[in-house]
N, C-alpha and C. Protein backbone atom coordinates (compact mmCIF):
# COMPACT_ATOMS: atom_id res chain seq x y z
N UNK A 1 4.25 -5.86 14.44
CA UNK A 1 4.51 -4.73 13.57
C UNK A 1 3.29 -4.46 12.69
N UNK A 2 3.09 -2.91 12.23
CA UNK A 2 2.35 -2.97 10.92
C UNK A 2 2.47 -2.26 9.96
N UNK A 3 1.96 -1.99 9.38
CA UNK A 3 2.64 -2.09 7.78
C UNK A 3 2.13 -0.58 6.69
N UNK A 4 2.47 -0.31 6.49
CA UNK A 4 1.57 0.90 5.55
C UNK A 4 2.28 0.22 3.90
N UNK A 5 1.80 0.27 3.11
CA UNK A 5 2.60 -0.37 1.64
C UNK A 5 1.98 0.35 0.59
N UNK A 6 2.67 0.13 -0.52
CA UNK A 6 2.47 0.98 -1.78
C UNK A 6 2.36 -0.36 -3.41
N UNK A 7 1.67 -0.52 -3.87
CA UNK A 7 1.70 -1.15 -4.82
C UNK A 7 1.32 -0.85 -5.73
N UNK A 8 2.32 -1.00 -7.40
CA UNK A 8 1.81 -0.89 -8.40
C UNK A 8 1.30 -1.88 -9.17
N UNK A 9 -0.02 -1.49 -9.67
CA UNK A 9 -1.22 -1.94 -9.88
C UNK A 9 -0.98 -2.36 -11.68
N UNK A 10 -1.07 -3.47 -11.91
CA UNK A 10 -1.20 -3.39 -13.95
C UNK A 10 -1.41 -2.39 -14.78
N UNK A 11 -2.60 -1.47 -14.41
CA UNK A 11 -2.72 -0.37 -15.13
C UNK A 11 -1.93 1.22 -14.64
N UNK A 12 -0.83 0.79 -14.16
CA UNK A 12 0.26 1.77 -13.82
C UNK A 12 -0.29 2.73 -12.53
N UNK A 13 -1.49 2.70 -11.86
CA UNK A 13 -1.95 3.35 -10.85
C UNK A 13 -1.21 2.86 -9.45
N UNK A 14 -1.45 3.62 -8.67
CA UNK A 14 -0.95 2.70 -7.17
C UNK A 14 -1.85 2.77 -6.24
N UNK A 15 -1.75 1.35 -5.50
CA UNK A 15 -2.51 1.05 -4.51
C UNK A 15 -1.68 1.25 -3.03
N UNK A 16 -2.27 2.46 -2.21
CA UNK A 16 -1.95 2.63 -0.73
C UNK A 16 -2.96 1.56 0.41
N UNK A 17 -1.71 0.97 1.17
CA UNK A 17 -2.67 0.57 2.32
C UNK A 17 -2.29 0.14 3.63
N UNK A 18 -3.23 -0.75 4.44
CA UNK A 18 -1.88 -0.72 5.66
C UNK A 18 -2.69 -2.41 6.41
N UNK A 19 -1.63 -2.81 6.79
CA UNK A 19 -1.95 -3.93 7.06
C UNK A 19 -1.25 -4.75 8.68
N UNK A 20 -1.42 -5.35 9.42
CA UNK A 20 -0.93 -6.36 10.53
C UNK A 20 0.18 -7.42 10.15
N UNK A 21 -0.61 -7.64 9.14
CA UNK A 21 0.24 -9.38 8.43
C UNK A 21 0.33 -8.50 6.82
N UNK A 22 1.65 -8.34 6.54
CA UNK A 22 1.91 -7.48 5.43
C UNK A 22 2.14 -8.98 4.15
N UNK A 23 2.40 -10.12 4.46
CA UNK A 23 2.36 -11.18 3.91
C UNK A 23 1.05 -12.24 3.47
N UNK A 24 0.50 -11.83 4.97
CA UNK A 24 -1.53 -11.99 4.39
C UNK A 24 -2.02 -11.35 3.39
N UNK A 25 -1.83 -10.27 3.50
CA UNK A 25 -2.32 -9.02 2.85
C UNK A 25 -2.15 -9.00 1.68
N UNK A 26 -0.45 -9.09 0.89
CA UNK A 26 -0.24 -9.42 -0.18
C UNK A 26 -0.64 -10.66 -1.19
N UNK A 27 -1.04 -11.69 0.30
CA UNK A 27 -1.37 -13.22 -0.78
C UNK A 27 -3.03 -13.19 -0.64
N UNK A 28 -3.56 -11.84 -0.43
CA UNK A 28 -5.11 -11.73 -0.55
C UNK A 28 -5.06 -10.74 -1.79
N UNK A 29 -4.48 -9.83 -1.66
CA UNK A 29 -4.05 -9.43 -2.85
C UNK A 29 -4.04 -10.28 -4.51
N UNK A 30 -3.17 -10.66 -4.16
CA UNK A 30 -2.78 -11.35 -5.30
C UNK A 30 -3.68 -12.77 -5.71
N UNK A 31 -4.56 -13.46 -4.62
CA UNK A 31 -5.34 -14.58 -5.31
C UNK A 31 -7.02 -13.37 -5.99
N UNK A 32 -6.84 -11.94 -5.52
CA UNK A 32 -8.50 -11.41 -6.06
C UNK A 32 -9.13 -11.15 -5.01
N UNK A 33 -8.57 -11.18 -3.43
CA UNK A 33 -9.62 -11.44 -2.77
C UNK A 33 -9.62 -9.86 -2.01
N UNK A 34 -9.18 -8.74 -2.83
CA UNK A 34 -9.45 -7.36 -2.64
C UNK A 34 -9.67 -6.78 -3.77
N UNK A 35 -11.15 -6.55 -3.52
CA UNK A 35 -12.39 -6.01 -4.57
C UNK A 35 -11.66 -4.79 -5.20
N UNK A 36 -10.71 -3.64 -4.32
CA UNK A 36 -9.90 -2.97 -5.52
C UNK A 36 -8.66 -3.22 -6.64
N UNK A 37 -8.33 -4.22 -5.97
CA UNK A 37 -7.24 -4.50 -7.05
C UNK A 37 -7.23 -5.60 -7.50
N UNK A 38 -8.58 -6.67 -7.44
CA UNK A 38 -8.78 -7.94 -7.78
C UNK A 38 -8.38 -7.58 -9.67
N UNK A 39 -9.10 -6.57 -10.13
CA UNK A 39 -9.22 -6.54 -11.70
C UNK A 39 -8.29 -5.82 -12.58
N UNK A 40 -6.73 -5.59 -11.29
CA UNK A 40 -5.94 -5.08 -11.54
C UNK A 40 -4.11 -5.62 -11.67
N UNK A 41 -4.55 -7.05 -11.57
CA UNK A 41 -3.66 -8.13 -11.35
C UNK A 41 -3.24 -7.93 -12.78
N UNK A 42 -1.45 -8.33 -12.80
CA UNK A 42 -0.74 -8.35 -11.44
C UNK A 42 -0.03 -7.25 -11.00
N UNK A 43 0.42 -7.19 -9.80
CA UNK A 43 1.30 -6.08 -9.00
C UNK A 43 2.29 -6.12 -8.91
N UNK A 44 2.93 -4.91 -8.36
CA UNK A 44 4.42 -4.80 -7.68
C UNK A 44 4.29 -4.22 -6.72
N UNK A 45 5.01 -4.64 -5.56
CA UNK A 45 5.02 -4.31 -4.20
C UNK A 45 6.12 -3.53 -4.10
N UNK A 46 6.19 -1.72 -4.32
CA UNK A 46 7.45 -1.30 -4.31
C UNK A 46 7.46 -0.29 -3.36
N UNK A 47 6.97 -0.11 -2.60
CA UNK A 47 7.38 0.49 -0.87
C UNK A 47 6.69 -0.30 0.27
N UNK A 48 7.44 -0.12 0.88
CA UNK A 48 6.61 -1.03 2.57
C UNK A 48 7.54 -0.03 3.74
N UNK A 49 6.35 -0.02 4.63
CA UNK A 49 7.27 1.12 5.80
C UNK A 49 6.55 -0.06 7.15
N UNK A 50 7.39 0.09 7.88
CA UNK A 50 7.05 -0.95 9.36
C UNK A 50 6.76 0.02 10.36
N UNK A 51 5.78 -0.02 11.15
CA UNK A 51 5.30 0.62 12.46
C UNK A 51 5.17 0.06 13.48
N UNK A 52 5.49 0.53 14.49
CA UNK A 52 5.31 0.26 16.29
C UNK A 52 3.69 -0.18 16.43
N UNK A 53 3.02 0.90 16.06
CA UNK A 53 1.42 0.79 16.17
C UNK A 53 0.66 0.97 15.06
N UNK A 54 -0.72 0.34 14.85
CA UNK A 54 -1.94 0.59 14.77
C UNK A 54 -2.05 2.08 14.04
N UNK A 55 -2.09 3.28 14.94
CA UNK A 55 -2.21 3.99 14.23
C UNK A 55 -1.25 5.10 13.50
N UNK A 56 -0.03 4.59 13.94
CA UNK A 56 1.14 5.29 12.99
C UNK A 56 0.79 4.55 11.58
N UNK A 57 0.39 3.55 11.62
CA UNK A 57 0.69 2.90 10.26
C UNK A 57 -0.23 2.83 9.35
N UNK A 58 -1.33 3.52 9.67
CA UNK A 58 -2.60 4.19 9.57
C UNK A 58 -2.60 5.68 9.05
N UNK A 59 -2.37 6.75 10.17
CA UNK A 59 -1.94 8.09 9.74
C UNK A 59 -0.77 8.47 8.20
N UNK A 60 0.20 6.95 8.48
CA UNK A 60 0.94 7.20 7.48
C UNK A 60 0.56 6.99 6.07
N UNK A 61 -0.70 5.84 6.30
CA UNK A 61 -1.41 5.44 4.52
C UNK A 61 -2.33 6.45 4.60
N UNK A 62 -3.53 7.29 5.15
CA UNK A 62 -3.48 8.62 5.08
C UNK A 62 -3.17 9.87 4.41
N UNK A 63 -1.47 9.92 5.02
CA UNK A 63 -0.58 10.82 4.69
C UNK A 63 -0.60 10.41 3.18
N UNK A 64 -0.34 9.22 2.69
CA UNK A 64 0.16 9.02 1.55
C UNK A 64 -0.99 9.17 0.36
N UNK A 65 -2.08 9.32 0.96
CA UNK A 65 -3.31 9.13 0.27
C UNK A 65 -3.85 10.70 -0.25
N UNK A 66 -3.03 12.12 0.87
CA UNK A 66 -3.17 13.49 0.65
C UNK A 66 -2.62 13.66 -0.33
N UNK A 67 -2.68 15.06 -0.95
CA UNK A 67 -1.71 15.84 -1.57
C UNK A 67 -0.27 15.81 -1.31
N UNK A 68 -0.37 16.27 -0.02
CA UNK A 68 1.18 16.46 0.13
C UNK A 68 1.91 15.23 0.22
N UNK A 69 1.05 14.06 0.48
CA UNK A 69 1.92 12.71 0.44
C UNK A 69 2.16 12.33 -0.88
N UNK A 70 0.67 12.59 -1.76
CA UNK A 70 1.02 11.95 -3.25
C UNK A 70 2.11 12.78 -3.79
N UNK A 71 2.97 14.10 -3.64
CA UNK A 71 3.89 14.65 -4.16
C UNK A 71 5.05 14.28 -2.98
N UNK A 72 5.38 14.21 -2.14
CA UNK A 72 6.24 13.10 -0.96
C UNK A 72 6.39 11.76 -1.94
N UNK A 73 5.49 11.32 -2.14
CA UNK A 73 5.54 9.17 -2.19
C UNK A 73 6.01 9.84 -4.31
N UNK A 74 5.82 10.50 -4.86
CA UNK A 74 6.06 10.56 -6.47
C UNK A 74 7.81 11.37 -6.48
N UNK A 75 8.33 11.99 -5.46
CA UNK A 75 9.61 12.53 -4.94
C UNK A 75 10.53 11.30 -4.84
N UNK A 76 10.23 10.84 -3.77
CA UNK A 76 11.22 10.49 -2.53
C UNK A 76 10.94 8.59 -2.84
N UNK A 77 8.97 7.98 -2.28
CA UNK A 77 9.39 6.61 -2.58
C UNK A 77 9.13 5.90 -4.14
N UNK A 78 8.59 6.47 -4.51
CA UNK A 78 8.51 5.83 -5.91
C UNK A 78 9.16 6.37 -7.30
């Protein structure tokens, strides 16, 4: 499976992204070892969407990263 996810960041911003190992990802996250949100500890992990492929789960952090997603993901997931 993979992963597209949404996390809020300490300083109330959110972090979009997409990942293979959605459990790697988060415990790289969280020890610093991603240069954007290393100085933004700590988080909340409050959407996660699961994909078939590669690049659905891709197009969808994308999507979420446009306009029309940031008013979609401020609606509907967050």
């Amino acid at each position: 499976m993979y992963y597209a996810y949404i996390l809020l960041l300490s300083n109330k911003q959110y972090y979009i992204g997409s990942s293979y190992d959605l459990k790697k990802r988060l415990a790289e996250h969280k020890r610093g070892g991603v240069s954007a949100t290393k100085n933004k500890r700590p988080f909340e992990l409050v959407f996660y969407s699961a994909f078939t492929s590669q690049k659905l789960a891709i197009d969808f952090e994308k999507y979420l990263k446009s306009s029309s997603g940031y008013a979609f993901r401020s609606k509907r997931l967050v």
